[in-house]
Protein backbone atom coordinates (compact mmCIF):
# COMPACT_ATOMS: atom_id res chain seq x y z
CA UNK A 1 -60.38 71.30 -51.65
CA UNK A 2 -59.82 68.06 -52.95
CA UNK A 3 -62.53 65.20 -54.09
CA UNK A 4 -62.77 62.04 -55.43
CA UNK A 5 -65.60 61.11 -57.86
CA UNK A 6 -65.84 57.55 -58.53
CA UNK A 7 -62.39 56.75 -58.32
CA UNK A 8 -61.36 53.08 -58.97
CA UNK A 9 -57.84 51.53 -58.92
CA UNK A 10 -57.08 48.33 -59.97
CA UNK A 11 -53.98 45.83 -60.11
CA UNK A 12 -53.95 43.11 -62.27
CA UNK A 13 -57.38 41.45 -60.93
CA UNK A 14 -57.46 43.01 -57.61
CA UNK A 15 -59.47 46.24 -57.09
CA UNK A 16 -58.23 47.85 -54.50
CA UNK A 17 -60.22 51.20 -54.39
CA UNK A 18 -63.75 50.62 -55.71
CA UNK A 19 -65.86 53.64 -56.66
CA UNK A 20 -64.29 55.91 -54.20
CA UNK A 21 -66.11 59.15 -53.19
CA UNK A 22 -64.69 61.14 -50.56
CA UNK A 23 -64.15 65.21 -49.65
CA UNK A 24 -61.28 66.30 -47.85
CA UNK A 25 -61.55 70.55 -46.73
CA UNK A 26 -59.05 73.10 -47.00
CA UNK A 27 -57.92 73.99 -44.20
CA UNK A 28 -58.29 70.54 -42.14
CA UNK A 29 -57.18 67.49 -40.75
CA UNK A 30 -58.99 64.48 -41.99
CA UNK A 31 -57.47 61.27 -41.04
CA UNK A 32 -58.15 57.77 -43.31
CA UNK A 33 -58.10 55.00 -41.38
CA UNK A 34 -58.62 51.35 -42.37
CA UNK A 35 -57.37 47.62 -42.07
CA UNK A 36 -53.53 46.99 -43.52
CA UNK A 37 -54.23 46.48 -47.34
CA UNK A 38 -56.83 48.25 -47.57
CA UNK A 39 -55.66 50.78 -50.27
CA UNK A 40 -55.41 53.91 -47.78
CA UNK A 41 -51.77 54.66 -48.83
CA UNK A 42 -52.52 54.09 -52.55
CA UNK A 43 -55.39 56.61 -52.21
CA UNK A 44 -53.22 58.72 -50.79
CA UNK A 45 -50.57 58.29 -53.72
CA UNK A 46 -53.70 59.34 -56.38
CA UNK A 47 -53.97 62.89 -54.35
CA UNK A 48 -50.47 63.74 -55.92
CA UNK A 49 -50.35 61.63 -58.85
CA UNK A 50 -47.71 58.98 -57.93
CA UNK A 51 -50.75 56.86 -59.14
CA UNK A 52 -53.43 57.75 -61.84
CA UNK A 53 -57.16 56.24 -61.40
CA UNK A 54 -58.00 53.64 -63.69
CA UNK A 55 -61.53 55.48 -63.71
CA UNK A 56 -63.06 58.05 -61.65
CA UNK A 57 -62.26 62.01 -61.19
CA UNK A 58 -59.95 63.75 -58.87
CA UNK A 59 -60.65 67.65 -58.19
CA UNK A 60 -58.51 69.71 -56.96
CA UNK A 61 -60.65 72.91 -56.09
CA UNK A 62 -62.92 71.59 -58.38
CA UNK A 63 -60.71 71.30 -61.26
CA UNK A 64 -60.02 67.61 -63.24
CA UNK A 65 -56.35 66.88 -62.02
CA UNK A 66 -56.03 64.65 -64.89
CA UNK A 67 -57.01 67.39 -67.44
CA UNK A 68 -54.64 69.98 -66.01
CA UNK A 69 -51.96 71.91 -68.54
CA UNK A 70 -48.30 71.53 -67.69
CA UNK A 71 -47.94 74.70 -65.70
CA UNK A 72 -51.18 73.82 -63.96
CA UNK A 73 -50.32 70.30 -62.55
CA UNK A 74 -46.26 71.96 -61.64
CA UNK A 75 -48.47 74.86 -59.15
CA UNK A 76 -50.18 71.99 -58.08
CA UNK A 77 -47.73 69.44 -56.70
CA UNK A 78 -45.25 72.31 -55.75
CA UNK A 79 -47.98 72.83 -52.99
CA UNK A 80 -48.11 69.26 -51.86
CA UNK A 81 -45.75 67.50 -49.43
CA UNK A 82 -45.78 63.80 -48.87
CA UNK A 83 -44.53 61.98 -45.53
CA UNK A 84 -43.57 58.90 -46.97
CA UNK A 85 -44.33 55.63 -44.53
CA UNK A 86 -40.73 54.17 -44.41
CA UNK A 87 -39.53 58.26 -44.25
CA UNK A 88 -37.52 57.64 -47.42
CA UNK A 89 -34.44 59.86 -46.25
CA UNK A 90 -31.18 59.75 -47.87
CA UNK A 91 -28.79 57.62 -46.20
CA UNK A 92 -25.59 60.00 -47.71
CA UNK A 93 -27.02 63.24 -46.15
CA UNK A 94 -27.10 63.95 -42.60
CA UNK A 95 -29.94 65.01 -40.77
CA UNK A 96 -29.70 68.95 -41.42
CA UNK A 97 -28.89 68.06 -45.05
CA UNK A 98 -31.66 65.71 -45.46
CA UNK A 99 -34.19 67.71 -44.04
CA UNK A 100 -33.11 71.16 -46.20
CA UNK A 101 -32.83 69.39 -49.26
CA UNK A 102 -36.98 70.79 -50.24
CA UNK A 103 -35.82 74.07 -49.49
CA UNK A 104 -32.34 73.65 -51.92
CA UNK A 105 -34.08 71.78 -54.68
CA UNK A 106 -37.58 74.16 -54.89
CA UNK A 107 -36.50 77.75 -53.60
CA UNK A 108 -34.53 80.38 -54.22
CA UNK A 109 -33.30 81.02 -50.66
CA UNK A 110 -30.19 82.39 -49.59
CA UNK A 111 -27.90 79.68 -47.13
CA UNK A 112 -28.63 81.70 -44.16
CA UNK A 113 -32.54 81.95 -44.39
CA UNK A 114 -32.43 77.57 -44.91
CA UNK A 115 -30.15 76.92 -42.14
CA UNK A 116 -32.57 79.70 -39.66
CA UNK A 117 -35.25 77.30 -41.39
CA UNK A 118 -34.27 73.98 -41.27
CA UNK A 119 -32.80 74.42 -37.67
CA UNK A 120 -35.70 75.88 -36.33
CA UNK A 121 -37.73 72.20 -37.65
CA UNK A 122 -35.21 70.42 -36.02
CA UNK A 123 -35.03 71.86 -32.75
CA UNK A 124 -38.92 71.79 -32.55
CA UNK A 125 -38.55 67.85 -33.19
CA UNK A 126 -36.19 67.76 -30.26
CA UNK A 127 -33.16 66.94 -32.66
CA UNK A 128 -30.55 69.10 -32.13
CA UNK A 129 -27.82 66.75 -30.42
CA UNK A 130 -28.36 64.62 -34.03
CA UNK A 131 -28.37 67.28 -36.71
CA UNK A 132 -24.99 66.12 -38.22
CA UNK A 133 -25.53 62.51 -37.46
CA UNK A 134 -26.68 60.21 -40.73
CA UNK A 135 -30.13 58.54 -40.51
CA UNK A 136 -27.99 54.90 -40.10
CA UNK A 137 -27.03 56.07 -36.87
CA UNK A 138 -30.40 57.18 -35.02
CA UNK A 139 -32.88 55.16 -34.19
CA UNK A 140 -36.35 54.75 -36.14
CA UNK A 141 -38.12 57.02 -34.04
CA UNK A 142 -35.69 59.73 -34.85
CA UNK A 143 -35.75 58.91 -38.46
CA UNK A 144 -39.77 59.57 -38.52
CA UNK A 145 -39.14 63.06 -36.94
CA UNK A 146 -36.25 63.73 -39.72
CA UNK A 147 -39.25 62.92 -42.47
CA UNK A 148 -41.59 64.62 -40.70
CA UNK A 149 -39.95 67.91 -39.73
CA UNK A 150 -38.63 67.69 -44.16
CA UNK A 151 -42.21 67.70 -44.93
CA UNK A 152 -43.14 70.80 -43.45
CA UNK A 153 -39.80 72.40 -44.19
CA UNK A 154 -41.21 74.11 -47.01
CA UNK A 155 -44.18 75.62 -45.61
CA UNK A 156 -46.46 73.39 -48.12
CA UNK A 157 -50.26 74.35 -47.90
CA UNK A 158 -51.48 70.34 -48.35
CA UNK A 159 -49.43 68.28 -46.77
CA UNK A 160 -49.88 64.35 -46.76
CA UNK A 161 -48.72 61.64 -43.70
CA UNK A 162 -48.44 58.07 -44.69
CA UNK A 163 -48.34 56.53 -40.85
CA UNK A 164 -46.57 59.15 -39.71
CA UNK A 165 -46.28 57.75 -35.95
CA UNK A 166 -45.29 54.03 -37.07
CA UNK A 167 -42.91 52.63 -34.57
CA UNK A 168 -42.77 55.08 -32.07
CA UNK A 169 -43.70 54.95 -28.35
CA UNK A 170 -47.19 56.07 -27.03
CA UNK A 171 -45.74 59.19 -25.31
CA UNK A 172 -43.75 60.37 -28.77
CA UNK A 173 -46.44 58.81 -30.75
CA UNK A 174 -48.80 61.82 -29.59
CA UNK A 175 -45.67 64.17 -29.76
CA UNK A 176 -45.50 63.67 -33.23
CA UNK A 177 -49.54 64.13 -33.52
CA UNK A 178 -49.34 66.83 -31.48
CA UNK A 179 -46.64 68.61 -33.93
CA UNK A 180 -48.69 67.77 -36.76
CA UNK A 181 -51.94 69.73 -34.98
CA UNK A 182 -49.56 72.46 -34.01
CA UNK A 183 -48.19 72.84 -37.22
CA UNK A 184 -51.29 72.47 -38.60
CA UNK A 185 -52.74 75.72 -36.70
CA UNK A 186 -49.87 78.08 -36.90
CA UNK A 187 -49.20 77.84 -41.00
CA UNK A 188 -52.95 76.50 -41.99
CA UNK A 189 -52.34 73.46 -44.46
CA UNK A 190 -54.82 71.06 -45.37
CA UNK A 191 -53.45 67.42 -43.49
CA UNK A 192 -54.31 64.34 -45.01
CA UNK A 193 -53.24 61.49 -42.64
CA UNK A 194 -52.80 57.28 -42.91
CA UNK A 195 -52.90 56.48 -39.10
CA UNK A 196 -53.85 53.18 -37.44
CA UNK A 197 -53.80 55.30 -33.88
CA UNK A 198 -56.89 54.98 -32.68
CA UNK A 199 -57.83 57.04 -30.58
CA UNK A 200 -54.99 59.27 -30.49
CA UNK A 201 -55.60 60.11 -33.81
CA UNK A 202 -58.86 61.51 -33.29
CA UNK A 203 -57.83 64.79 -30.91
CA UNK A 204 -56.11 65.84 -34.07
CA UNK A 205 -58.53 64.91 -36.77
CA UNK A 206 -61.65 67.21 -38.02
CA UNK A 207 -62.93 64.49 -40.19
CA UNK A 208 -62.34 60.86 -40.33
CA UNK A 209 -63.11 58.63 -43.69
CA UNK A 210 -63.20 54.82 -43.06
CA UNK A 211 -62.03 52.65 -46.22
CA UNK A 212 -63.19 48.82 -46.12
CA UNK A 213 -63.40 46.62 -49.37
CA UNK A 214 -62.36 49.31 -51.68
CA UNK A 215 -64.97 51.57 -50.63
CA UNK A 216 -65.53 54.37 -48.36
CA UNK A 217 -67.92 53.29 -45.69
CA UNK A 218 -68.16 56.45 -43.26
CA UNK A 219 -67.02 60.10 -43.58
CA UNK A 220 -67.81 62.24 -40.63
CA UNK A 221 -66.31 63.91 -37.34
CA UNK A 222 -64.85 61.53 -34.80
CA UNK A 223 -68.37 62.32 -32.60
CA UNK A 224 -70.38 60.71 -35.25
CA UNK A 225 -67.95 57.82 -35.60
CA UNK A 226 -69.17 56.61 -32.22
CA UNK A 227 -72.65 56.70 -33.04
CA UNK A 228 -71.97 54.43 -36.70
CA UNK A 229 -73.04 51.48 -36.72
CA UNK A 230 -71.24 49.28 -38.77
CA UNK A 231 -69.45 46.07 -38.29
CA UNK A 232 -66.17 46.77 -39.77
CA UNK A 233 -66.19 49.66 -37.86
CA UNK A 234 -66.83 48.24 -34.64
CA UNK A 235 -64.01 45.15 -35.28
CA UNK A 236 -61.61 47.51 -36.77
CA UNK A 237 -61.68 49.93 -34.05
CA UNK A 238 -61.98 47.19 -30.84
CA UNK A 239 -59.27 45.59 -31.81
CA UNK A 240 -57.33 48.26 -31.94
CA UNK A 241 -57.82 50.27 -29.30
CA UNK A 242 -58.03 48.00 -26.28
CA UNK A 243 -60.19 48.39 -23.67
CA UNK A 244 -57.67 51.64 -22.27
CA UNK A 245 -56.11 54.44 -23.87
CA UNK A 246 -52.10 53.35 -24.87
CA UNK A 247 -50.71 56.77 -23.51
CA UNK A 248 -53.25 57.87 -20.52
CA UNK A 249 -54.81 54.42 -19.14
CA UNK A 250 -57.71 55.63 -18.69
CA UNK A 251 -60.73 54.08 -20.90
CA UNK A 252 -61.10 54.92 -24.58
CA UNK A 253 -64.14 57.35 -25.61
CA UNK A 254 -65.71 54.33 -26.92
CA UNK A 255 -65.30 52.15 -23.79
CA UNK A 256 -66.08 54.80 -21.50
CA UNK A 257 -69.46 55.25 -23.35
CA UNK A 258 -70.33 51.19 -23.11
CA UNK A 259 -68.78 51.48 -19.35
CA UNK A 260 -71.31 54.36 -18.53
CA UNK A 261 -74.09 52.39 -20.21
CA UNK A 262 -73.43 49.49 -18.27
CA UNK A 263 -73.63 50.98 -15.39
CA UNK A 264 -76.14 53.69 -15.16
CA UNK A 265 -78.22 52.78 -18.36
CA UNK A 266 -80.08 49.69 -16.25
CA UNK A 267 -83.55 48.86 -16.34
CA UNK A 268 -85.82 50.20 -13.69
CA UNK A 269 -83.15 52.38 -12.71
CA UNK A 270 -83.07 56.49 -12.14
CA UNK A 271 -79.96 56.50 -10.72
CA UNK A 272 -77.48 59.88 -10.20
CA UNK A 273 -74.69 60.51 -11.12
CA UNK A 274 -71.83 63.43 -11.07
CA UNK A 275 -69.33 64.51 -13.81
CA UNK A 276 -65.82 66.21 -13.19
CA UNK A 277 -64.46 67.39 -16.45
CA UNK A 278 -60.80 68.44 -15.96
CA UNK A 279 -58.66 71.01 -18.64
CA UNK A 280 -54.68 71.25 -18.37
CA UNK A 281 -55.01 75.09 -19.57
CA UNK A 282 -53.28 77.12 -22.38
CA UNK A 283 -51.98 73.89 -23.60
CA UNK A 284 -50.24 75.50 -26.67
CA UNK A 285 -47.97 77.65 -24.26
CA UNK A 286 -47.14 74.52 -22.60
CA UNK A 287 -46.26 72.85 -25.93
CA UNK A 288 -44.34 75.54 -26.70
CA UNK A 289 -42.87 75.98 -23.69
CA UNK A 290 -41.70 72.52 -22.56
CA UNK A 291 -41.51 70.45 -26.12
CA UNK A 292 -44.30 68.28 -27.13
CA UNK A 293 -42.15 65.12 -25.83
CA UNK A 294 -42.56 66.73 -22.05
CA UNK A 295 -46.18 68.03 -22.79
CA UNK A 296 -47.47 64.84 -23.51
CA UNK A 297 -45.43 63.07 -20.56
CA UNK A 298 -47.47 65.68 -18.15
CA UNK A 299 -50.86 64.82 -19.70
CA UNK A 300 -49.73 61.47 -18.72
CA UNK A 301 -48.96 61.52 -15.71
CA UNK A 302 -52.13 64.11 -14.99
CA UNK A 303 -54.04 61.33 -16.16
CA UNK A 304 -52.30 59.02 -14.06
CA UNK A 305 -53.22 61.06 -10.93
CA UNK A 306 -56.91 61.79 -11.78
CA UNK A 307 -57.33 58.31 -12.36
CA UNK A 308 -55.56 57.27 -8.81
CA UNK A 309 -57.74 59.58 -6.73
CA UNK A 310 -61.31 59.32 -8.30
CA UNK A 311 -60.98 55.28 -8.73
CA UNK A 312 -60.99 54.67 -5.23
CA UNK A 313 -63.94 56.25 -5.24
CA UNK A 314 -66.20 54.16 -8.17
CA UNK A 315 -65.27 57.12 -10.89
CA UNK A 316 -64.15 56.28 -14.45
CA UNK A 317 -62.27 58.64 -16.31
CA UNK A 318 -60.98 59.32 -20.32
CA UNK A 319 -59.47 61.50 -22.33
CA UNK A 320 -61.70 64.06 -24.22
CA UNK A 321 -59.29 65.88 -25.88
CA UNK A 322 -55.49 65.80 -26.00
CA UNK A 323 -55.34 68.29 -22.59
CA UNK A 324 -58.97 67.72 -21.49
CA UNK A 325 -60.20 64.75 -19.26
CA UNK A 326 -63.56 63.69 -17.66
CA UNK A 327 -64.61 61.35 -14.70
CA UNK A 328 -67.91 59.81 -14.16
CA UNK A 329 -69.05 59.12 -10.57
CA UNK A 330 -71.60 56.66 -10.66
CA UNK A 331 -74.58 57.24 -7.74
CA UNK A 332 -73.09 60.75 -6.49
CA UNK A 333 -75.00 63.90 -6.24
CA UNK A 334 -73.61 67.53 -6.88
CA UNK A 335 -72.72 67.78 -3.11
CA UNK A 336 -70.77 64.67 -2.83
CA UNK A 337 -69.30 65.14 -5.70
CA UNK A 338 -67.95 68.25 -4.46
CA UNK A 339 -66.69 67.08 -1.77
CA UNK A 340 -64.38 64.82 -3.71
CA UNK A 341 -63.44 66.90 -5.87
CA UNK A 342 -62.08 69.50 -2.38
CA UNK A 343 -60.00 66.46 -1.06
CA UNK A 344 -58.59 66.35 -4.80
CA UNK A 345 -57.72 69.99 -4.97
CA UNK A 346 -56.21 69.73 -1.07
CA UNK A 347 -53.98 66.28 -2.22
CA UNK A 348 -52.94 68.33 -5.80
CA UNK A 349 -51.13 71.28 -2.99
CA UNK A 350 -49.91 69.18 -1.03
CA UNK A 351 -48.45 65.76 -2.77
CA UNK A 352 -50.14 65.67 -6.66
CA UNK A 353 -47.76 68.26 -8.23
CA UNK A 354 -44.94 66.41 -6.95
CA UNK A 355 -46.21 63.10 -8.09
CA UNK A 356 -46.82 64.63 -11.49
CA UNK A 357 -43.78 66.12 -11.77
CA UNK A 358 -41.92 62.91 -10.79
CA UNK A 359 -44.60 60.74 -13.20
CA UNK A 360 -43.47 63.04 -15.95
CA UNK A 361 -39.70 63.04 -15.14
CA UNK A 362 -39.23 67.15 -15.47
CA UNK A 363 -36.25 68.37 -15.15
CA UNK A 364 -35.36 71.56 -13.09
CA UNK A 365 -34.90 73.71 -15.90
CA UNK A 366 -38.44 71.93 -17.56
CA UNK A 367 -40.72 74.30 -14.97
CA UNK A 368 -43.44 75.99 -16.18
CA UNK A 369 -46.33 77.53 -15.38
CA UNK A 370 -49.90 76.22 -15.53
CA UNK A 371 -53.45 75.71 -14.39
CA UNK A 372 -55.68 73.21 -13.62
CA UNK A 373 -59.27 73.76 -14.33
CA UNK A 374 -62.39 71.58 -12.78
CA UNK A 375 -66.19 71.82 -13.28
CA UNK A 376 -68.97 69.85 -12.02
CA UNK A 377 -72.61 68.56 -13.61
CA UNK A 378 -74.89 66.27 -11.94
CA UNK A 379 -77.41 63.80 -14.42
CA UNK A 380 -79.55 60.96 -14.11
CA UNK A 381 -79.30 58.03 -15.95
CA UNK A 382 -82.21 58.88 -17.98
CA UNK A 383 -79.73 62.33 -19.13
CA UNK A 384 -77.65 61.98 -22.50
CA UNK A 385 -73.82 61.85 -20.78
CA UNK A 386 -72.56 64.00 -23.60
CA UNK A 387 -75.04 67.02 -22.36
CA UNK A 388 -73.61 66.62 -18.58
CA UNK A 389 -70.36 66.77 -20.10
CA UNK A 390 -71.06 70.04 -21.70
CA UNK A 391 -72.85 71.43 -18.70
CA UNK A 392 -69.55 70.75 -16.54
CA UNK A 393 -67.24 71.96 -18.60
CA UNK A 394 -69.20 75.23 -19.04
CA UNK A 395 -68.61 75.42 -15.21
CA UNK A 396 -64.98 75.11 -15.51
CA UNK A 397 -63.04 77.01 -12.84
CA UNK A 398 -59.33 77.19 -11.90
CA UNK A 399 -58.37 74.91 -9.37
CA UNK A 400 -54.93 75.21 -9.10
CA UNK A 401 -52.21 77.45 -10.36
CA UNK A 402 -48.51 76.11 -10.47
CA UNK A 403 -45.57 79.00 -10.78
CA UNK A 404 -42.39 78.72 -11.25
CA UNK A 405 -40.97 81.29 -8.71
CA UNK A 406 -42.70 80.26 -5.86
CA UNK A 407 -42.55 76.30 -6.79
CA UNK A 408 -45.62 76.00 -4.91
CA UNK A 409 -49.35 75.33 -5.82
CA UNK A 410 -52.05 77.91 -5.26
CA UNK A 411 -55.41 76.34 -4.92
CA UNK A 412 -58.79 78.46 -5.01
CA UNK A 413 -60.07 76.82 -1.99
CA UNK A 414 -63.51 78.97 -2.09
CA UNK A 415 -64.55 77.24 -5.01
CA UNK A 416 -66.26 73.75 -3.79
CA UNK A 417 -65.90 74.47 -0.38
């Protein structure tokens, strides 16, 4: 949809984007990430002409931006939505005002269709109690949702996130993601997205581009960023990301991959080894059920509990996707690890969902229903990890099933018996 050819930026003596090539899909999230100063937001500023390359070409569906006629370049930008870093509201207009302000400028629509509009944006960004409140008066987490629920207000089919999480918790930092994906798969836009969130970030992201000394140094899905080798990559990410996940604990993709090499991958060695891969299930209904605020405070305190019960045992655990978790244990066979994983399914009836629950800090009226699902793979440490994870989750099976009438857990107790 969109591609840059060459593309170099300069001010005054410093070059800050060098020859830039790069491909961003329709229909797609692609995340830039990169050190502060790198030039990601002034890339960014190029895609919808805020800034104009001092050489270079950028297509738009294959067409020269640069060479476009008037009414071109107006059906252009009219399509584009920017999510400015520092959320550039206006400090005179109140919440509901700031955020329909696209809609009064660019449409046609009649009072009652932008109010039906603009409310429904703010009540999915949990902001109802503020919606006649000025941006002075909430704090700088809820001025990032005001910017970002205004930048999809208008339905926009490219729509592009300068740090769109900056400043906010790990628990509404992946809220915010998470409304972004959501968003992103109910109306279809192209995303374009300035994050240093690594590795929330990634769950979201279909392709990643990496921008170091002016140039791009990797483009690629965030599977084949763990397999670059590079050392910007490597520093950049590291020291970034910790050795755990901010929001679950548990260890980063990355760091669970050098943990599992560690300690199967030894010389000499043949060792077993089981894999649990866990799913929260129909995690959009959740979303939509509870809020993404709530959602993410469950995946939380899930993780929090898986974590708990299989450490005590020698397993390591991370996130593979935002609802989707997997645990390692090290020198287990299938029928040990099944074993385990009955005493988990036994402790989720009887104490888990109400640790969970309490982790998460539901409320009463929060309660919704769900389902755990759990498969098992065995390997050897001679076995690519990534191809027991596969294997396990293609023997998912519900484990337990929380409903809200009963209150109560139902486990399927014939399933590792």
């Amino acid at each position: 949809m969109i591609a840059f050819k060459d593309v170099t930026k300069r001010f005054g003596d410093h070059t800050v984007l060098d020859k830039v090539n790069l491909e961003i899909s329709e229909g797609q999230v692609t995340t830039i990430i990169g050190k502060s100063g790198a030039g990601k937001s002034v890339l960014l500023k190029h895609i919808i002409g805020l800034l104009r390359p001092d050489e270079g070409t950028i297509l738009f569906q294959g067409k020269d931006i640069d060479k476009m006629k008037k009414g071109e370049w107006n059906a252009y930008v009219s399509q584009i939505s920017y999510m400015f870093q520092h959320n550039a509201l206006f400090d005179s207009l109140t919440v509901f005002e700031n955020v329909a302000l696209p809609l009064q400028e660019t449409t046609n629509m009649h009072k009652r269709e932008i109010r039906q509009r603009v409310m429904e944006r703010i009540e999915q960004a949990e902001l109802t109690s503020v919606a006649d409140k000025y941006p002075a008066q909430l704090s700088g987490g809820m001025q990032k949702r005001v910017a970002l629920s205004r930048a999809l207000v208008t339905g926009p089919k490219i729509v592009l996130f300068d740090e769109p999480t900056t400043g906010q918790d790990p628990v509404r930092r992946n809220a915010i993601l998470g409304m972004i994906s959501e968003y992103q798969r109910k109306y279809g836009f192209t995303a374009v997205l300035i994050s240093h969130d690594i590795p929330d970030v990634f769950f979201i992201s279909n392709r990643l581009l990496v921008l170091d000394g002016g140039k791009i140094v990797f483009q690629g899905t965030p599977e084949a960023l763990d397999d670059f080798e590079h050392p910007y990559v490597d520093e950049f990410i590291q020291s970034l990301e910790g050795l755990q996940e901010h929001l679950t604990g548990l260890y980063s993709r990355r760091n669970f991959r050098v943990r599992y090499q560690k300690t199967l991958k030894r010389d000499g060695f043949n060792d077993r080894f089981a894999v649990a891969v866990f799913s929260l299930d129909d995690w959009e209904r959740i979303e939509g059920n509870v809020g993404h605020v709530a959602a993410q405070k469950v995946v939380k305190a899930l993780s929090k509990y898986i974590n708990e019960h299989f450490g005590v045992v020698g397993g390591f655990s991370s996130r593979l996707f935002s609802n989707q978790f997997v645990t390692v244990l090290p020198f287990s066979d299938l029928k040990e690890a099944r074993s385990i994983l009955d005493a988990f399914v036994r402790d989720l009836k009887t104490q888990g969902l109400t640790d969970i629950r309490s982790d998460a800090r539901l409320l009463e009226k929060e309660c919704f229903e769900f389902a755990i699902s759990a498969g098992l793979a065995e390997g050897t440490s001679d076995d690519d990890v990534n191809t027991v994870i596969d294997t396990a989750h293609s023997e998912g099976t519900t484990i337990a099933q929380f409903r809200c009438e009963s209150r109560e857990v139902t486990v399927n107790e014939k399933v590792y018996p």
